[in-house]
Protein backbone atom coordinates (compact mmCIF):
# COMPACT_ATOMS: atom_id res chain seq x y z
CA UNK A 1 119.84 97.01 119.51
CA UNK A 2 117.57 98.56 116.85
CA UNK A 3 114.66 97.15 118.36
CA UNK A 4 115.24 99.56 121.38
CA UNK A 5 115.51 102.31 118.62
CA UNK A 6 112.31 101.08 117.15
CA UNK A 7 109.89 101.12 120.34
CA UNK A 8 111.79 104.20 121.57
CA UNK A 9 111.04 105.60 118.60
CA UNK A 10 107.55 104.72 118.40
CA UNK A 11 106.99 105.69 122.46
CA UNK A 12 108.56 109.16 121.14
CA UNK A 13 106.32 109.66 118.63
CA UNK A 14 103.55 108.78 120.40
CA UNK A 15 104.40 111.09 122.95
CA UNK A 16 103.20 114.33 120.54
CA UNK A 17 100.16 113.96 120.57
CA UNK A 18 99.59 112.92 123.84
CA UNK A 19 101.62 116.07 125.21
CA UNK A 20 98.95 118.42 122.45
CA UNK A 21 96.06 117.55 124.12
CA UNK A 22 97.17 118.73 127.82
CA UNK A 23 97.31 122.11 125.64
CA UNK A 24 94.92 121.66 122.80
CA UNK A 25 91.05 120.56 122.34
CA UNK A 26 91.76 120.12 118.77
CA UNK A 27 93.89 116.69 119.10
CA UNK A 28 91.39 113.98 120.86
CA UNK A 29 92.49 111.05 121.11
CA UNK A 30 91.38 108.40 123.03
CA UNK A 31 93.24 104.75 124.10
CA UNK A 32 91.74 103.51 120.77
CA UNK A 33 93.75 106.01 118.87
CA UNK A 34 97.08 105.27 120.98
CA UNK A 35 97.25 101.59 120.54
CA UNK A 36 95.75 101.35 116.29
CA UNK A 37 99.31 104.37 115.80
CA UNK A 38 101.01 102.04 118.12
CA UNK A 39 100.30 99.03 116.68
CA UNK A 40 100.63 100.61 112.61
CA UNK A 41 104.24 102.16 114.07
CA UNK A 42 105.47 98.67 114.79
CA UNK A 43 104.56 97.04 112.05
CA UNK A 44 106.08 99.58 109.67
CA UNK A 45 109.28 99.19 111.94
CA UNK A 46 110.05 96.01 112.14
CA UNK A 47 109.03 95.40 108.43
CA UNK A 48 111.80 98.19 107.39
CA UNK A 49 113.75 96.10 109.87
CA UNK A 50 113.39 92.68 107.94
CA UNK A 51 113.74 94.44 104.56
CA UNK A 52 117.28 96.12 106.11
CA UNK A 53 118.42 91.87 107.08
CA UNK A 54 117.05 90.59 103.88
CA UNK A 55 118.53 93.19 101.14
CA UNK A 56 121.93 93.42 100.56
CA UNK A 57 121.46 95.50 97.31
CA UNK A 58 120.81 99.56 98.61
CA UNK A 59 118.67 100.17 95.48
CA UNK A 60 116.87 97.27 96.80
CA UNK A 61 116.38 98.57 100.16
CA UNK A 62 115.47 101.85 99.11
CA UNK A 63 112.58 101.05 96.86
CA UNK A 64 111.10 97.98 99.37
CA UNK A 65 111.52 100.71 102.34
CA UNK A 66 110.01 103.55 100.16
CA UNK A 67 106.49 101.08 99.44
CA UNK A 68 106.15 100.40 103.17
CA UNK A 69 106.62 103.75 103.78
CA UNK A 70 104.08 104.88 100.98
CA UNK A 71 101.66 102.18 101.91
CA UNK A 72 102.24 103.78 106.27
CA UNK A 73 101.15 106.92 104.78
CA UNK A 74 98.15 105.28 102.53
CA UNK A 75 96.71 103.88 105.79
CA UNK A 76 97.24 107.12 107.97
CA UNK A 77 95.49 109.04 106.51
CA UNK A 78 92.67 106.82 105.45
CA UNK A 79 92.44 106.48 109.27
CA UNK A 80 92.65 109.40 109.71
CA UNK A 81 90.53 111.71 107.40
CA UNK A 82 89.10 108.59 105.00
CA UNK A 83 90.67 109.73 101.61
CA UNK A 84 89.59 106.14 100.29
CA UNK A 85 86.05 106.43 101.48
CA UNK A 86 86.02 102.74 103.55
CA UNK A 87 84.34 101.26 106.38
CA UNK A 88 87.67 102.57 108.68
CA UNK A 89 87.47 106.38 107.27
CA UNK A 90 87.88 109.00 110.01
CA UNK A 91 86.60 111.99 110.52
């Protein structure tokens, strides 16, 4: 059941940007784009998914949950605007 919620999820977020650029130039995305947010949606979803089975303790799951969802955010927006500076900076 939450793996429905998961890829719905992920098909709903991916829907925003795709509906911005029938009414934007400034989001231009390509396939490429679609399937690397795809791909980095799922894998922070089902991890959070595995850490939910595998804690018991809710101070547990909080803090594991909170470093996927840090290191998400890491990788975003090095994709995205290249805060790091490496080879996959954007922008």
């Amino acid at each position: 059941m939450r793996l429905k919620l998961i890829l719905s999820t992920i098909v709903g977020l991916l829907l925003f940007p795709l509906v911005a650029m029938q009414f934007t130039d400034e989001v231009d995305w390509d396939l490429f784009d679609f399937i690397v947010m795809g791909i980095l949606l799922l894998i922070t979803g089902l991890s959070m998914e595995i850490v939910l089975r595998t804690f018991k303790n809710l101070q547990g799951r909080i803090l594991v949950c909170g470093g996927i969802l840090l290191v998400f955010f890491l990788v975003w927006a090095e994709l995205a605007v290249g805060i790091f500076g490496s080879p996959w900076a954007g922008s």
